[in-house]
C-alpha atoms as a PDB file:
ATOM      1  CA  UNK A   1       0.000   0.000   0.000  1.00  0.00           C
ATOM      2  CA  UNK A   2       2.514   2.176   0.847  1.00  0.00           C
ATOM      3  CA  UNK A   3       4.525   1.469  -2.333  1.00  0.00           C
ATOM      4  CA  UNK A   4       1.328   2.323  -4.602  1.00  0.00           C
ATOM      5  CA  UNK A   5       1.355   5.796  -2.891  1.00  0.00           C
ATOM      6  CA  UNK A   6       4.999   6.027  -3.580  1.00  0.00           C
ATOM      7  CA  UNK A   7       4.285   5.577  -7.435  1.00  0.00           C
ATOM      8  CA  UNK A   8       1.578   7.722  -7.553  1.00  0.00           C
ATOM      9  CA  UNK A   9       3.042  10.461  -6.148  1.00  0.00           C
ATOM     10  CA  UNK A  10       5.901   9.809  -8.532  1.00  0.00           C
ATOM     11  CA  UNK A  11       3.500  10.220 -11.696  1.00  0.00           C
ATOM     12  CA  UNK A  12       2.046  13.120  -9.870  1.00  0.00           C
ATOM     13  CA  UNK A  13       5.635  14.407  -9.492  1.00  0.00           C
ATOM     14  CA  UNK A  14       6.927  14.220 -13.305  1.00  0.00           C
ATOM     15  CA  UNK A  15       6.311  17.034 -15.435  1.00  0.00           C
ATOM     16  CA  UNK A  16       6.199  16.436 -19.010  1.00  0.00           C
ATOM     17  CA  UNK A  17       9.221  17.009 -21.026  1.00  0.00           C
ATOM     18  CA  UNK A  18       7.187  19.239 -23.148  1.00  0.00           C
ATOM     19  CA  UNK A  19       7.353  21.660 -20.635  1.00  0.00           C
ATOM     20  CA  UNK A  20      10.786  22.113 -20.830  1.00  0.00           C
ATOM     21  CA  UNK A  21      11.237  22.018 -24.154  1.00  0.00           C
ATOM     22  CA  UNK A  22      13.194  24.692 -26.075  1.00  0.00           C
ATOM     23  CA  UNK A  23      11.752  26.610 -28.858  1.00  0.00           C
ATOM     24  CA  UNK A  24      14.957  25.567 -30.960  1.00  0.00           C
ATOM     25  CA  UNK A  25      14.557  21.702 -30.089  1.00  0.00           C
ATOM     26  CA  UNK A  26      10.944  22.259 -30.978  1.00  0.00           C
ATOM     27  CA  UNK A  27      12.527  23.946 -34.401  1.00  0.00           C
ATOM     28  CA  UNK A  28      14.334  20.835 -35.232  1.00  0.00           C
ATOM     29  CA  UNK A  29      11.448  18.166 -34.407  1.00  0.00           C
ATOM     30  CA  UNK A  30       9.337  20.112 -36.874  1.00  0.00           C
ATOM     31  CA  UNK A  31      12.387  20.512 -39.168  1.00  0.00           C
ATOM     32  CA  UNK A  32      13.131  16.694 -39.432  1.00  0.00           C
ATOM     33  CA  UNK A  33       9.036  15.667 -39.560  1.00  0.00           C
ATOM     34  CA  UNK A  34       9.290  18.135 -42.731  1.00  0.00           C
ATOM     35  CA  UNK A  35      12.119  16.919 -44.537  1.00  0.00           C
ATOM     36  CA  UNK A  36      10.470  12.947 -43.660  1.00  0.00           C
ATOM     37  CA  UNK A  37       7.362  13.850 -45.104  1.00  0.00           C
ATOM     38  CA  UNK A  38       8.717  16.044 -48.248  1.00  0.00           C
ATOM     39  CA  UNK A  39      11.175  12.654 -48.819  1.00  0.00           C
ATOM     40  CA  UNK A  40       7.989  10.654 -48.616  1.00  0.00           C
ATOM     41  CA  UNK A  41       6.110  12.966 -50.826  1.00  0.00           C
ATOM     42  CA  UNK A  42       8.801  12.845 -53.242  1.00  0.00           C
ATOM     43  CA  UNK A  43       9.218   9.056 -53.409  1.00  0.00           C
ATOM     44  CA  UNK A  44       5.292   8.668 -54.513  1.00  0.00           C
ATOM     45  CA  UNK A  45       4.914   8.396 -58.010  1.00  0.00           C
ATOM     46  CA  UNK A  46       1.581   9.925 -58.283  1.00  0.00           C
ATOM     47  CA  UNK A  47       1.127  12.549 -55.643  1.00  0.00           C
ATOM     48  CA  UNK A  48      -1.988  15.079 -54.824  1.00  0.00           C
ATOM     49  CA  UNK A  49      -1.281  18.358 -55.716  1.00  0.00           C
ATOM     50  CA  UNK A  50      -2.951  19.458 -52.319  1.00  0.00           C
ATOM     51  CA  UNK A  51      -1.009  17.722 -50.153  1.00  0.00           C
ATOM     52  CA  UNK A  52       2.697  18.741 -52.089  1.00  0.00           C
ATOM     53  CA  UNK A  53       1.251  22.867 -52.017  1.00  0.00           C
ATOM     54  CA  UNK A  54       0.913  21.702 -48.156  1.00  0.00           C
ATOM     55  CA  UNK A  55       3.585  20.872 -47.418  1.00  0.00           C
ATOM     56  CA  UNK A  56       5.322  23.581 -49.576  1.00  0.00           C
ATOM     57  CA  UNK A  57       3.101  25.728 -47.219  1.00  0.00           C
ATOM     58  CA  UNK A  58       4.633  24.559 -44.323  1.00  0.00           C
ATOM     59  CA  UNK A  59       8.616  24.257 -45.482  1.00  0.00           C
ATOM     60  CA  UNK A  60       7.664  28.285 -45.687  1.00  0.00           C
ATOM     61  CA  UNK A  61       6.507  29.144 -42.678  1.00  0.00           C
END
């Protein structure tokens, strides 16, 4: 009993790590999903015009 308090105030305790996260770090995580999706984009054969002008959207902002 007194162990399941323990871990409950444990999960209590954390904070997310998204909290702390730094507006650069957050840069790059948004960089890399880009450049994944624009590689995926890229290796369709056939590919919606909508979702390329997306994504060219986005690489802008």
């Amino acid at each position: 009993m007194a162990q399941d308090a323990v871990r409950r105030l444990g999960r209590v305790a954390q904070v997310p790590p998204l909290l702390f996260r730094t507006r650069y770090a957050i840069d790059l995580d948004r960089a890399k999903l880009l450049a994944v999706a624009d590689r995926a984009l890229s290796a369709m054969p056939v590919v919606e015009e909508d979702v390329r002008a997306f994504v060219e959207l986005v690489k802008g902002r």
